[in-house]
Structures are given as structure tokens and as C-alpha cells.
PDB file of N, CA and C in Angstrom:
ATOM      1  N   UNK A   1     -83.519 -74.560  33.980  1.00  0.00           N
ATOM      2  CA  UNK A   1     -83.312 -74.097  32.628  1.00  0.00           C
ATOM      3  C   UNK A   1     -82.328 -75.048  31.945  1.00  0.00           C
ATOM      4  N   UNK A   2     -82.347 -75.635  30.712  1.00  0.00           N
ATOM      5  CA  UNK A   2     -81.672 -76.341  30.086  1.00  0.00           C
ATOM      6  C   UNK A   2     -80.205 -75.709  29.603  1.00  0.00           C
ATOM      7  N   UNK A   3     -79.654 -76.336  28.862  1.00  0.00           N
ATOM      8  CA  UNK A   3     -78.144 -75.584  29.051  1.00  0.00           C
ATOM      9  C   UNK A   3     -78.154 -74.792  27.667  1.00  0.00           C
ATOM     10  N   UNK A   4     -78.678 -75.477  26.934  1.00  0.00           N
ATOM     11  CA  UNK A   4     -78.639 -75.142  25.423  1.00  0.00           C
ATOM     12  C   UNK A   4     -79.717 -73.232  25.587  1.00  0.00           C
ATOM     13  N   UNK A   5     -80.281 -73.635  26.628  1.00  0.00           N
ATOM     14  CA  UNK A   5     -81.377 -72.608  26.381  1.00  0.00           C
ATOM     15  C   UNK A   5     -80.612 -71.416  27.228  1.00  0.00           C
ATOM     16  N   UNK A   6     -79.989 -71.656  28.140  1.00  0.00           N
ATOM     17  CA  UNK A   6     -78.823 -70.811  28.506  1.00  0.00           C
ATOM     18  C   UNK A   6     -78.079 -69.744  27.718  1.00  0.00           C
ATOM     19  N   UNK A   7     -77.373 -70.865  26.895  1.00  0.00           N
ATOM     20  CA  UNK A   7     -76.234 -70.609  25.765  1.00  0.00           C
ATOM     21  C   UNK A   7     -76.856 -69.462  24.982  1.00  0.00           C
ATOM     22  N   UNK A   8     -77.954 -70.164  24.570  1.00  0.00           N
ATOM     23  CA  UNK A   8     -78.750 -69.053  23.246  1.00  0.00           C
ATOM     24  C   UNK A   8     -78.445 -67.633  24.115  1.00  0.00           C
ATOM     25  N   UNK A   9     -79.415 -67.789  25.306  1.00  0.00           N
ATOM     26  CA  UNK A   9     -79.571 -66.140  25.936  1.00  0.00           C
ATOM     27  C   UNK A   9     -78.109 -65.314  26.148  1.00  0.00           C
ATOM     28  N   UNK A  10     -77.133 -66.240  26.647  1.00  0.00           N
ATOM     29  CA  UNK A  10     -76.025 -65.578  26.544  1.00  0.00           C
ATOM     30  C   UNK A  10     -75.231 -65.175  25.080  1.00  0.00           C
ATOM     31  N   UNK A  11     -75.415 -65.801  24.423  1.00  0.00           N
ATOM     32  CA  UNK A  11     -75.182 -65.608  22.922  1.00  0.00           C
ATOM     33  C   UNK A  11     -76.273 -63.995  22.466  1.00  0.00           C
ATOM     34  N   UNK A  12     -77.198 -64.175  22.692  1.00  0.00           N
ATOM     35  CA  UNK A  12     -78.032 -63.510  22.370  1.00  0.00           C
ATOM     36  C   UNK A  12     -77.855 -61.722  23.120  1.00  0.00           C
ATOM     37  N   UNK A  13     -77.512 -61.911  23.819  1.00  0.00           N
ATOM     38  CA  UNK A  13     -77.031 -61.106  24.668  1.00  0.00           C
ATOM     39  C   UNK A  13     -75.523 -60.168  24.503  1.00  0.00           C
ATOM     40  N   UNK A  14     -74.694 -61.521  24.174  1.00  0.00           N
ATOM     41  CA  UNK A  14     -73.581 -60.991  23.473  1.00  0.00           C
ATOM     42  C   UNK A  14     -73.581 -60.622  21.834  1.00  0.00           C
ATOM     43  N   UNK A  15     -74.359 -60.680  20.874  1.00  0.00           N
ATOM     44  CA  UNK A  15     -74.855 -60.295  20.196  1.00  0.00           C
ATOM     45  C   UNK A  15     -75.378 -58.812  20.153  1.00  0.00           C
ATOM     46  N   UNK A  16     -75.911 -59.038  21.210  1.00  0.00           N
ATOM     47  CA  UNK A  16     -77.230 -57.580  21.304  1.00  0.00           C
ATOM     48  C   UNK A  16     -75.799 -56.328  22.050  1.00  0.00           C
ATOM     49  N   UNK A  17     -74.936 -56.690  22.519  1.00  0.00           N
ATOM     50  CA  UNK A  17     -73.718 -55.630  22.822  1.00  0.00           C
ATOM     51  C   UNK A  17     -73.019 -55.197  21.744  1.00  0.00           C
ATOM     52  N   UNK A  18     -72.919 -56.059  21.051  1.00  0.00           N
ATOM     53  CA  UNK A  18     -71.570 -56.134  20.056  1.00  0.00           C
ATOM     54  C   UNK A  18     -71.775 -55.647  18.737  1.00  0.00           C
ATOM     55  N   UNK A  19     -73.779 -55.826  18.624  1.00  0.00           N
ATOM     56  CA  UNK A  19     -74.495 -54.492  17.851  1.00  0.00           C
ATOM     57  C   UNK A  19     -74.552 -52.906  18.357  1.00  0.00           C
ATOM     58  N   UNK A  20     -74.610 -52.746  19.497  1.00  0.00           N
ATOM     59  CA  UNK A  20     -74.515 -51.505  20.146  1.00  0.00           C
ATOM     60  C   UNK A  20     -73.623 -50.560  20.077  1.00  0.00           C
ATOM     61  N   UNK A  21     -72.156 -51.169  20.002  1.00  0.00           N
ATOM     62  CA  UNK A  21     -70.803 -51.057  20.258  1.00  0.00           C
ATOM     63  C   UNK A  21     -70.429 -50.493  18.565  1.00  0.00           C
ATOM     64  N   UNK A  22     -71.105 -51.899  18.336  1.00  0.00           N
ATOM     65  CA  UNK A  22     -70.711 -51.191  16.767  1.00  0.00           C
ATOM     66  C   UNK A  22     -71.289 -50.156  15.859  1.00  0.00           C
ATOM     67  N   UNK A  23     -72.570 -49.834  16.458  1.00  0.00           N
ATOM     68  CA  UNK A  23     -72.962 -48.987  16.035  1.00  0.00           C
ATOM     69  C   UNK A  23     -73.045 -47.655  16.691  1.00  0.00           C
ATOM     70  N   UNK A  24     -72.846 -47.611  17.744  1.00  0.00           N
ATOM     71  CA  UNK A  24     -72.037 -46.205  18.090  1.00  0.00           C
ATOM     72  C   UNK A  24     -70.648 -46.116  17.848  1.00  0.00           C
ATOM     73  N   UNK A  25     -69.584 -47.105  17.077  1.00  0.00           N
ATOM     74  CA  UNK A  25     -68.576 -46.824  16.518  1.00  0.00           C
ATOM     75  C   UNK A  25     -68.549 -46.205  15.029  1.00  0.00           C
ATOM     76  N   UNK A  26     -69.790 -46.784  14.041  1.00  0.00           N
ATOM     77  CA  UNK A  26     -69.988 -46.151  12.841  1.00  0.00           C
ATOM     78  C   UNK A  26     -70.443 -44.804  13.217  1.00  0.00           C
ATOM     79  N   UNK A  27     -70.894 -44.290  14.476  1.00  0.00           N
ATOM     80  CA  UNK A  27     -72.115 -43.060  13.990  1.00  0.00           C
ATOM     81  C   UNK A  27     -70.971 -41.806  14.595  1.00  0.00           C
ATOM     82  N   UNK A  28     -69.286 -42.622  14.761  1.00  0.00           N
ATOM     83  CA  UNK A  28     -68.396 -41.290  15.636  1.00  0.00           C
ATOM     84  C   UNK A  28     -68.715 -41.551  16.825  1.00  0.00           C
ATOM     85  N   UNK A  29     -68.993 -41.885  17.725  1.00  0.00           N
ATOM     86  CA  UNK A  29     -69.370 -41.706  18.701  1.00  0.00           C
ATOM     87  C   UNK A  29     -68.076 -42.127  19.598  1.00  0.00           C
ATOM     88  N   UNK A  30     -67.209 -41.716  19.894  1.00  0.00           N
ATOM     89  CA  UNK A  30     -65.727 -41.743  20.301  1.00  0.00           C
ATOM     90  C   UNK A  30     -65.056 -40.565  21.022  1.00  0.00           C
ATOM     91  N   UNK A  31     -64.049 -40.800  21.873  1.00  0.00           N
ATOM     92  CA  UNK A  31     -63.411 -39.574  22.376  1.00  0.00           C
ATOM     93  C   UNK A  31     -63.002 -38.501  21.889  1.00  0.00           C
ATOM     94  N   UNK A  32     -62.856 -37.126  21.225  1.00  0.00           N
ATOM     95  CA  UNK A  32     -62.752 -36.325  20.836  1.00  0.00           C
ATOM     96  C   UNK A  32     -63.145 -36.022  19.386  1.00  0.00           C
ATOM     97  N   UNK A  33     -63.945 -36.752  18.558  1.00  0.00           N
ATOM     98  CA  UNK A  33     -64.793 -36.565  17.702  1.00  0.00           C
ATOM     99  C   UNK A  33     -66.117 -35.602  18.305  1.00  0.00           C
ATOM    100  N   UNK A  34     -66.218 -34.982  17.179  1.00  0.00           N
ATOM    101  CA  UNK A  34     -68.028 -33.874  17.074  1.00  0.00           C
ATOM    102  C   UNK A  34     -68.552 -34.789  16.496  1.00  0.00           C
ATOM    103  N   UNK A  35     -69.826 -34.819  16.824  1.00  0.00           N
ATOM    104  CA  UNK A  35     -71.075 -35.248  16.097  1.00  0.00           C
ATOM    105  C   UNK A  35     -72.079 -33.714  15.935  1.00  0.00           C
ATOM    106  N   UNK A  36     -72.981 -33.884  14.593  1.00  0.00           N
ATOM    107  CA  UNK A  36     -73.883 -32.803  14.383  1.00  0.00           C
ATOM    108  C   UNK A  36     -74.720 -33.469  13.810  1.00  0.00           C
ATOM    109  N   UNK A  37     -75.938 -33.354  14.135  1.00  0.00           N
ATOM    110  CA  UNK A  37     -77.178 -33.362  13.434  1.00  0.00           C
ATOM    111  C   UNK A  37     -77.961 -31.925  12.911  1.00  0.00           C
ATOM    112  N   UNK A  38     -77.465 -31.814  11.324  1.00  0.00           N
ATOM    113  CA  UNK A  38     -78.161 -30.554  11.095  1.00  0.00           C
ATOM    114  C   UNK A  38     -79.630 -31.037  10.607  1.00  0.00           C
ATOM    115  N   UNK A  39     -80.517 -29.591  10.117  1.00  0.00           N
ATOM    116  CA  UNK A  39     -81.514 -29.641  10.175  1.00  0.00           C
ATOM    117  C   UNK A  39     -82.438 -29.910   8.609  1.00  0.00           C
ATOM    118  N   UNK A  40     -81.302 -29.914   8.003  1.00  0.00           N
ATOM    119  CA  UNK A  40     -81.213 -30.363   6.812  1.00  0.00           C
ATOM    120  C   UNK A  40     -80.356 -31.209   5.992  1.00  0.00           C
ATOM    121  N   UNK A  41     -80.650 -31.695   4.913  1.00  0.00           N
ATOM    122  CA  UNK A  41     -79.834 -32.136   3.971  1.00  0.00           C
ATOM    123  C   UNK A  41     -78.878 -31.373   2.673  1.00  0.00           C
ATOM    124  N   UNK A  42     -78.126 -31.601   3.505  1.00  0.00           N
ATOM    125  CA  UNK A  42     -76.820 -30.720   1.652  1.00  0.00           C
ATOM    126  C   UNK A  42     -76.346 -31.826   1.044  1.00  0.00           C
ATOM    127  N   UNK A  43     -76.649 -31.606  -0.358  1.00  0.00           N
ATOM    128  CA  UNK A  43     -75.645 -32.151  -1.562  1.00  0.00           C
ATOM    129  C   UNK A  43     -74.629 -31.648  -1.995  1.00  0.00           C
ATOM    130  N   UNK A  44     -74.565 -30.653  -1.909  1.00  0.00           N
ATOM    131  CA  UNK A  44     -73.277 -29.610  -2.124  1.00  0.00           C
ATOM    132  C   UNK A  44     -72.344 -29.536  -0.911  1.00  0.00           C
ATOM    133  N   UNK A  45     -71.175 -30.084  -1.214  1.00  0.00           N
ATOM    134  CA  UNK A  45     -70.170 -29.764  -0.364  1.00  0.00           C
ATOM    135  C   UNK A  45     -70.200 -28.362   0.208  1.00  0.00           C
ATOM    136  N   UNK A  46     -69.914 -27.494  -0.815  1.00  0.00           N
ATOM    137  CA  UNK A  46     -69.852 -25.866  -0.356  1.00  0.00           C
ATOM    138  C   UNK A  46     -70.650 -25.528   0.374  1.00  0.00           C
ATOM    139  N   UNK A  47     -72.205 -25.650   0.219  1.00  0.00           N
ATOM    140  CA  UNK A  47     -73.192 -25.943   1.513  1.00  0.00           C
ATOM    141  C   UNK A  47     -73.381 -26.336   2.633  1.00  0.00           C
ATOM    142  N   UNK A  48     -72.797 -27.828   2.766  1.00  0.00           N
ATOM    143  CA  UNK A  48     -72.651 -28.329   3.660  1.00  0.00           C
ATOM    144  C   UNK A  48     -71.467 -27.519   5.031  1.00  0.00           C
ATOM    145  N   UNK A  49     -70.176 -27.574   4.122  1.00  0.00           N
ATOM    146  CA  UNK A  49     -69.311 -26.839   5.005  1.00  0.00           C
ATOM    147  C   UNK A  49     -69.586 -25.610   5.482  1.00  0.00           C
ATOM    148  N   UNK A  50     -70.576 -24.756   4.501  1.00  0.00           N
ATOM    149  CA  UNK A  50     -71.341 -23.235   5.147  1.00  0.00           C
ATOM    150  C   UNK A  50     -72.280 -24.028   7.034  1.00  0.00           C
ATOM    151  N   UNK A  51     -72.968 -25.119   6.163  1.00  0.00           N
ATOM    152  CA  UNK A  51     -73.811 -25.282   7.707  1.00  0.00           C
ATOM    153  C   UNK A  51     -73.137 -25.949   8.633  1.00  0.00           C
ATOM    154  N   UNK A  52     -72.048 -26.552   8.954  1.00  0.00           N
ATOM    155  CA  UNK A  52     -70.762 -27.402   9.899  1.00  0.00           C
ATOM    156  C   UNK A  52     -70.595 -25.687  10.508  1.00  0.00           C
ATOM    157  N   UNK A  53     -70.196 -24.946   9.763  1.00  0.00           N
ATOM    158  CA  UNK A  53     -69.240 -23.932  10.020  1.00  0.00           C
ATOM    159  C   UNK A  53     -70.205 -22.651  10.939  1.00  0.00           C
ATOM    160  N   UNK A  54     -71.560 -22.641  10.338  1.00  0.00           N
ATOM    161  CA  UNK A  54     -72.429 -21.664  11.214  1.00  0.00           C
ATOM    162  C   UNK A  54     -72.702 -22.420  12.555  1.00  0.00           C
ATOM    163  N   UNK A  55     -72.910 -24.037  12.295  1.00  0.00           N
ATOM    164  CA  UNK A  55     -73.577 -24.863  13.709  1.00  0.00           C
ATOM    165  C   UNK A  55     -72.281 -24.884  14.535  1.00  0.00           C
ATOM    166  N   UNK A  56     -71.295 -25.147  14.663  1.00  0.00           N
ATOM    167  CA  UNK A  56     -69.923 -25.043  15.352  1.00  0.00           C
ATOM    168  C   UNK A  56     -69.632 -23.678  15.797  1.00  0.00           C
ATOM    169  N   UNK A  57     -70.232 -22.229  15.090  1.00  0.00           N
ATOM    170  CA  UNK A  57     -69.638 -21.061  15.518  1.00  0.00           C
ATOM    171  C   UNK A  57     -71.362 -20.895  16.325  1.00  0.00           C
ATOM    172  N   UNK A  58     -72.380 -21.158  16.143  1.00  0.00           N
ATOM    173  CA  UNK A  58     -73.380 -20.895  17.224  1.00  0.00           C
ATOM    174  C   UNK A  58     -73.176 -21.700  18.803  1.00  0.00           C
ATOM    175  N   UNK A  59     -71.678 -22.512  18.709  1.00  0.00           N
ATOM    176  CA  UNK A  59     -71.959 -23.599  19.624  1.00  0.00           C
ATOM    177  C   UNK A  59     -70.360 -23.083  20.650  1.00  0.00           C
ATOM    178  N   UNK A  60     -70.231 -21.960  19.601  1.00  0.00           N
ATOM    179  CA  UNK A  60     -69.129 -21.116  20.511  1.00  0.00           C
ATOM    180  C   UNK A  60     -67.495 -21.522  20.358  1.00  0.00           C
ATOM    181  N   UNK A  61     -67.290 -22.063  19.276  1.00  0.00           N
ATOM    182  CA  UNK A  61     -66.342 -22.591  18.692  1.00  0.00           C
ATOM    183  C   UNK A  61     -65.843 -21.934  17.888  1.00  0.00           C
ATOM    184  N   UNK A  62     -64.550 -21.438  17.488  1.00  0.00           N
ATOM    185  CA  UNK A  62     -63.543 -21.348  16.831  1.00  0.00           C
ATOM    186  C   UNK A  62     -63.386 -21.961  15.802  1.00  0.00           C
ATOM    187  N   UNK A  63     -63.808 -21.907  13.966  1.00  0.00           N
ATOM    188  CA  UNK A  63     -63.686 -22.790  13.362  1.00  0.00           C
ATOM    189  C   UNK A  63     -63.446 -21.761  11.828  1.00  0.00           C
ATOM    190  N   UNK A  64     -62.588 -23.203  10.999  1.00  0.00           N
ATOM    191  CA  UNK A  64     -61.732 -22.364   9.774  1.00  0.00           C
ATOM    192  C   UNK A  64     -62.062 -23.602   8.692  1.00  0.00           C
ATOM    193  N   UNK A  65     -61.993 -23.398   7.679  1.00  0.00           N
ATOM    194  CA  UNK A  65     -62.438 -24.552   6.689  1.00  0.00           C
ATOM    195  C   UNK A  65     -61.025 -24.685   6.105  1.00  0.00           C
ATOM    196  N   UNK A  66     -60.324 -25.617   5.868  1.00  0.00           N
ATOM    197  CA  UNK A  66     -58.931 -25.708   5.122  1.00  0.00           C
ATOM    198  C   UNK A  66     -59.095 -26.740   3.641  1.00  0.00           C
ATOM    199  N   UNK A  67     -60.260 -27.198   3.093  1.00  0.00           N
ATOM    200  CA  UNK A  67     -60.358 -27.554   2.326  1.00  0.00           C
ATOM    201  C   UNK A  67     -60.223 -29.018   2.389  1.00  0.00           C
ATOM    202  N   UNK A  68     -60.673 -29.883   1.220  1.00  0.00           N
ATOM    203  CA  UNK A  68     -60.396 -31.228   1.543  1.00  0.00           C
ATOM    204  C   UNK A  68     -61.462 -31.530   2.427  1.00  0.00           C
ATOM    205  N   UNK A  69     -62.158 -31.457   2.861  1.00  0.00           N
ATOM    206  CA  UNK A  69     -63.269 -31.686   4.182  1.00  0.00           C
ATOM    207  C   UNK A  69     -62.186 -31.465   5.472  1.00  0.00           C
ATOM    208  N   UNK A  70     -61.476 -31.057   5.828  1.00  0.00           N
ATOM    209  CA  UNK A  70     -60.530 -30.885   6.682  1.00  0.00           C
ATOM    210  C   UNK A  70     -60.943 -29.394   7.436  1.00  0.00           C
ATOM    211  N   UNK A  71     -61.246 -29.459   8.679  1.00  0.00           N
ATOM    212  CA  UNK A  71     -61.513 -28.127   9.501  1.00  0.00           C
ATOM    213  C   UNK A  71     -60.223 -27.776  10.366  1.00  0.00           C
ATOM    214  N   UNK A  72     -59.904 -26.740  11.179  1.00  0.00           N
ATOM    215  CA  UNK A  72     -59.560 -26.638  12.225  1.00  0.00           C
ATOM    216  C   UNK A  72     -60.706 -25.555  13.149  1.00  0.00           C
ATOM    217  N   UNK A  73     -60.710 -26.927  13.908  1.00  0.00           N
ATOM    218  CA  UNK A  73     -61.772 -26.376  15.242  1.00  0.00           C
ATOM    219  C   UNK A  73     -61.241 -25.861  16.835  1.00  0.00           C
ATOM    220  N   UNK A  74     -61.409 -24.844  17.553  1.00  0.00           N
ATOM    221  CA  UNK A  74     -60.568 -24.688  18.265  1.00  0.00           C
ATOM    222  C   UNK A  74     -58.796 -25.163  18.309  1.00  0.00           C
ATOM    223  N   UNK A  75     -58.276 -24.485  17.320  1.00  0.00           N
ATOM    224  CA  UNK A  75     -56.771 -24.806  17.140  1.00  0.00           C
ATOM    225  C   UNK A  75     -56.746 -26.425  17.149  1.00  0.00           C
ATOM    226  N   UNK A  76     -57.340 -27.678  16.725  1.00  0.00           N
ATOM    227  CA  UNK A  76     -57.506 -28.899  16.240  1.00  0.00           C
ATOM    228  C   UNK A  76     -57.934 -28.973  14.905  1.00  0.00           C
ATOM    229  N   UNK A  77     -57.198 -30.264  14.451  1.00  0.00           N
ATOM    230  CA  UNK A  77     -57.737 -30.868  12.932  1.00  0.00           C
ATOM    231  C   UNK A  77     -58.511 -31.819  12.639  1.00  0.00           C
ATOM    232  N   UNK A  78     -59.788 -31.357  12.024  1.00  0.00           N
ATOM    233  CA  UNK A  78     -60.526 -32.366  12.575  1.00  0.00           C
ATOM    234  C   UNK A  78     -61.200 -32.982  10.711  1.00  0.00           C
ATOM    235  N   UNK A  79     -61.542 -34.014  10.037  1.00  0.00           N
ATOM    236  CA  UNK A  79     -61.521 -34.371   8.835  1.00  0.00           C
ATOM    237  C   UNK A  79     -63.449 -34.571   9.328  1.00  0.00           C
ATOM    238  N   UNK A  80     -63.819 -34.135   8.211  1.00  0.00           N
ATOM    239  CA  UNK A  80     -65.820 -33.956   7.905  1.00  0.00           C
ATOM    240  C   UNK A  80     -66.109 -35.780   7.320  1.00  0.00           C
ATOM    241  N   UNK A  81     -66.631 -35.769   8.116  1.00  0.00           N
ATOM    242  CA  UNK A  81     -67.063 -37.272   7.506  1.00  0.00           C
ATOM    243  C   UNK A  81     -68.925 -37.230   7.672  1.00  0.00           C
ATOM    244  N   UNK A  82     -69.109 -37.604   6.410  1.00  0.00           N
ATOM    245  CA  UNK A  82     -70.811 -37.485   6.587  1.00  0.00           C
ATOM    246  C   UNK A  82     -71.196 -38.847   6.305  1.00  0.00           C
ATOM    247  N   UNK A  83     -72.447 -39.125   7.486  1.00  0.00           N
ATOM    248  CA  UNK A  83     -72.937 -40.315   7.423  1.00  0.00           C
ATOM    249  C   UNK A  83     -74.407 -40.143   7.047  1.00  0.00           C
ATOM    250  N   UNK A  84     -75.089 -41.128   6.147  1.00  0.00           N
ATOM    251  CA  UNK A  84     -76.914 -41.265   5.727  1.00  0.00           C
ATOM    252  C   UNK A  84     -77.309 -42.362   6.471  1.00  0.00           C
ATOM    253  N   UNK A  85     -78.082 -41.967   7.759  1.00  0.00           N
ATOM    254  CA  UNK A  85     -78.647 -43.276   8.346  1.00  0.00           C
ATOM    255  C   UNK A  85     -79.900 -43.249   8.107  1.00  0.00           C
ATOM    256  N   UNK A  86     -80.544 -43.996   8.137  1.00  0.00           N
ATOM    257  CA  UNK A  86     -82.164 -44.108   8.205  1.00  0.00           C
ATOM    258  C   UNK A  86     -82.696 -44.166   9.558  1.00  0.00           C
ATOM    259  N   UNK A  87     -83.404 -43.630  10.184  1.00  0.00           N
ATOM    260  CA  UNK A  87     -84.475 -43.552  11.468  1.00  0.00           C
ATOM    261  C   UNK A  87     -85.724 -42.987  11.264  1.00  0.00           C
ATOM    262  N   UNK A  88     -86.069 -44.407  11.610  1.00  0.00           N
ATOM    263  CA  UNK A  88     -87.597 -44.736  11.414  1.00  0.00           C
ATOM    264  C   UNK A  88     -88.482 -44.590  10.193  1.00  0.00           C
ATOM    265  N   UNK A  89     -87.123 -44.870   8.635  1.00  0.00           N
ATOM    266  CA  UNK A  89     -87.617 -44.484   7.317  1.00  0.00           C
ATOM    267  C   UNK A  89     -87.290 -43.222   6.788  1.00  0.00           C
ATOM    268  N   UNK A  90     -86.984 -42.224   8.077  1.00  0.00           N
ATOM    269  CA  UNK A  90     -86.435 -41.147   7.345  1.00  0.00           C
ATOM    270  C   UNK A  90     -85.027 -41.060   6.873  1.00  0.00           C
ATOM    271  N   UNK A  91     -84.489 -40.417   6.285  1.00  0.00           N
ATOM    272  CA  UNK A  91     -83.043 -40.445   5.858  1.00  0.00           C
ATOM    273  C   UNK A  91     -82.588 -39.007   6.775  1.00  0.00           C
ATOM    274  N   UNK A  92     -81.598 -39.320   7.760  1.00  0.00           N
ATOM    275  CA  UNK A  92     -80.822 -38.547   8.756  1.00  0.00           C
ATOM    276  C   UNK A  92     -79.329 -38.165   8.096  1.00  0.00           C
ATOM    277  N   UNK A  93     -78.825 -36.974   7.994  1.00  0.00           N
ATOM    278  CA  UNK A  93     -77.540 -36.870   7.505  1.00  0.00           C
ATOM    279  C   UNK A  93     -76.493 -36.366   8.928  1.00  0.00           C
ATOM    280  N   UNK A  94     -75.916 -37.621   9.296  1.00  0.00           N
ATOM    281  CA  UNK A  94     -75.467 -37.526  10.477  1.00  0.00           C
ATOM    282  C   UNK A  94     -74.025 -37.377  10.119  1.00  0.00           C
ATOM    283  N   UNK A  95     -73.688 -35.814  10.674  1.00  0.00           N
ATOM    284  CA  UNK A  95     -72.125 -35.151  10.480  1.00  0.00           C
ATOM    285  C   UNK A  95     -71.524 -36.057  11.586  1.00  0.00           C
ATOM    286  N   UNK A  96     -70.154 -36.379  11.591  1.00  0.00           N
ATOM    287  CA  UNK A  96     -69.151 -36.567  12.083  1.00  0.00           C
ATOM    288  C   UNK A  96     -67.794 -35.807  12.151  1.00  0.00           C
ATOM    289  N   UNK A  97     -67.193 -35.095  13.018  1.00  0.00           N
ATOM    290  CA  UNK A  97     -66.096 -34.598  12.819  1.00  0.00           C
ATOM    291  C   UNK A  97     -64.903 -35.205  13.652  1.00  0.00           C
ATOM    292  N   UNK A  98     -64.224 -36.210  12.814  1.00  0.00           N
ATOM    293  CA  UNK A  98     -62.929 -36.626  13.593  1.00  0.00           C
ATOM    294  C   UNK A  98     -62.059 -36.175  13.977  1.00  0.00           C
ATOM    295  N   UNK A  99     -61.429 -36.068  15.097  1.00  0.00           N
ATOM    296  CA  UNK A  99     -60.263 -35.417  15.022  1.00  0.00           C
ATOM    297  C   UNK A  99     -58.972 -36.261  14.817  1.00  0.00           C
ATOM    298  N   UNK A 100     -57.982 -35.464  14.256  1.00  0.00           N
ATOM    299  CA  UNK A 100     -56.788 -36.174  13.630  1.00  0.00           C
ATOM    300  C   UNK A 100     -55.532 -36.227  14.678  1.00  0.00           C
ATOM    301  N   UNK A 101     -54.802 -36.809  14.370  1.00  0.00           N
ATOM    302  CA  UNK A 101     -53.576 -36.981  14.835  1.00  0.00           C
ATOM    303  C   UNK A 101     -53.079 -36.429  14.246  1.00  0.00           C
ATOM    304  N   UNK A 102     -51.835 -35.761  15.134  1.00  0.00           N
ATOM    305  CA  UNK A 102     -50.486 -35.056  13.867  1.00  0.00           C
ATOM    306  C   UNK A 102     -50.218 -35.850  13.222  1.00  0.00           C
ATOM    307  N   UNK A 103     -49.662 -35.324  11.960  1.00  0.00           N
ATOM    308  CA  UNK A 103     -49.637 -35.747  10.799  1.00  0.00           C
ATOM    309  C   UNK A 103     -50.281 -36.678  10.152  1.00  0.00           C
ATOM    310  N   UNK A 104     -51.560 -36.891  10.240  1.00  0.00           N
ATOM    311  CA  UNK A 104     -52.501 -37.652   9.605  1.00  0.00           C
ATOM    312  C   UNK A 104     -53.131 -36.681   8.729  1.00  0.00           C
ATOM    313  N   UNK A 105     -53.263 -36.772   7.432  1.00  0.00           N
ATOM    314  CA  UNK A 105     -54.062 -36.118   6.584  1.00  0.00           C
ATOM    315  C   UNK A 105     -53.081 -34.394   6.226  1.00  0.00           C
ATOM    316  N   UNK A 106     -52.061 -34.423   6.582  1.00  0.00           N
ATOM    317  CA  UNK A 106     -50.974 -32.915   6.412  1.00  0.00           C
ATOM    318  C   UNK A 106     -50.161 -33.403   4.646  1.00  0.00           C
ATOM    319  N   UNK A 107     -50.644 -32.012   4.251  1.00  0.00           N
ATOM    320  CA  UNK A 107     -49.769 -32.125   3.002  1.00  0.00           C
ATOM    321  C   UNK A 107     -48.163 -32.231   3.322  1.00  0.00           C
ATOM    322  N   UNK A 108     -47.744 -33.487   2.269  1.00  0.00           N
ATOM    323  CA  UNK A 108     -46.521 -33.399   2.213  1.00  0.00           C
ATOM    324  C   UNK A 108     -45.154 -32.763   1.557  1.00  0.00           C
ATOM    325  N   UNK A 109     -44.507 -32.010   2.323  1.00  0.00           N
ATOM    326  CA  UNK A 109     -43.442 -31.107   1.993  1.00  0.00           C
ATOM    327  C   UNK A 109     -42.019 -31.557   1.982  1.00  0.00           C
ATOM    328  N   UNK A 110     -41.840 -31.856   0.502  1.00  0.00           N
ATOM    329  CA  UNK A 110     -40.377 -32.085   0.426  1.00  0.00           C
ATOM    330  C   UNK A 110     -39.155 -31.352  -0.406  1.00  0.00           C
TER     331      UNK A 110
END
């Protein structure tokens, strides 16, 4: 095998990870983040947080809406982040729920 033709495959290769990586980093896909795929699409916030809030309490969870897209899920704070991916042409509305660090995202009291 030539060297150049090497290079490519390893390039190519490291490429093909570093797409993977990154795209299970956009979709949440991380240590103590939720992911949800509901079964529909909401435009309405108020909607949306109704269906986070029924799919999380069918899933046996503990959950409170605090406004702001901000939940607490089992005594955690976790911020609603909604993602629109496309698969296979369709449009997917893929929930994310991060969870926060103390004091990340806490109103400030002075």
C-alpha cells in the first residue's frame, strides 16, 4: 500500500470519529443529561413543557416546571433545550434535558 494511500484512510477514519463524537455531543448525549423523543411536535412552549412533564412522570420521575425552560427532576435542575434534526427528511424534535450545576442558571439575590 502506498503511503499517501495510508494517510487518506487514516485521515478518513479520524474524520469519520470526530463526526460521531460530535454529533452525539449536539444531540445531549452526555452524563447526566435526559434525552426524549416525543411523539410529536410543539410550537408552544406551554405545550411542550405539558408533554416533557407527562413523558418524565410516565417514566416514574418526580418532576416540577420552574419556568424559564428550567425543570427540577428528581430533586435536580435540569434547563429544556430543544433540538430539530432531520432523519431521513423527516423533521425529529429531539428534547434534551441538561442538568445544571449549582448555581448555574439560579436567580440572583442581593
Amino acid at each position: 500500500m502506498k503511503e499517501g494511500m495510508k494517510m487518506n484512510i487514516l485521515l478518513g477514519v479520524i474524520l469519520g470519529l470526530l463526526a460521531l463524537f460530535g454529533f452525539n455531543w449536539f444531540m445531549g448525549y452526555k452524563k447526566g443529561n435526559i434525552q426524549l423523543d416525543l411523539n410529536e411536535r410543539y410550537i408552544s412552549l406551554k405545550e411542550y413543557v405539558q408533554a416533557v412533564q407527562v413523558e418524565l412522570k410516565k417514566q416514574g420521575r418526580q418532576v416540577s416546571y420552574q419556568g424559564n425552560r428550567i425543570f427540577i427532576i428528581d430533586n435536580h435542575r435540569y434547563l429544556l433545550i430543544e433540538r430539530n434534526v432531520s432523519m431521513g427528511g423527516v423533521p425529529l424534535q429531539h428534547t434534551v434535558l441538561k442538568r445544571l450545576k449549582k448555581g448555574q442558571f439560579e436567580p440572583q439575590i442581593k
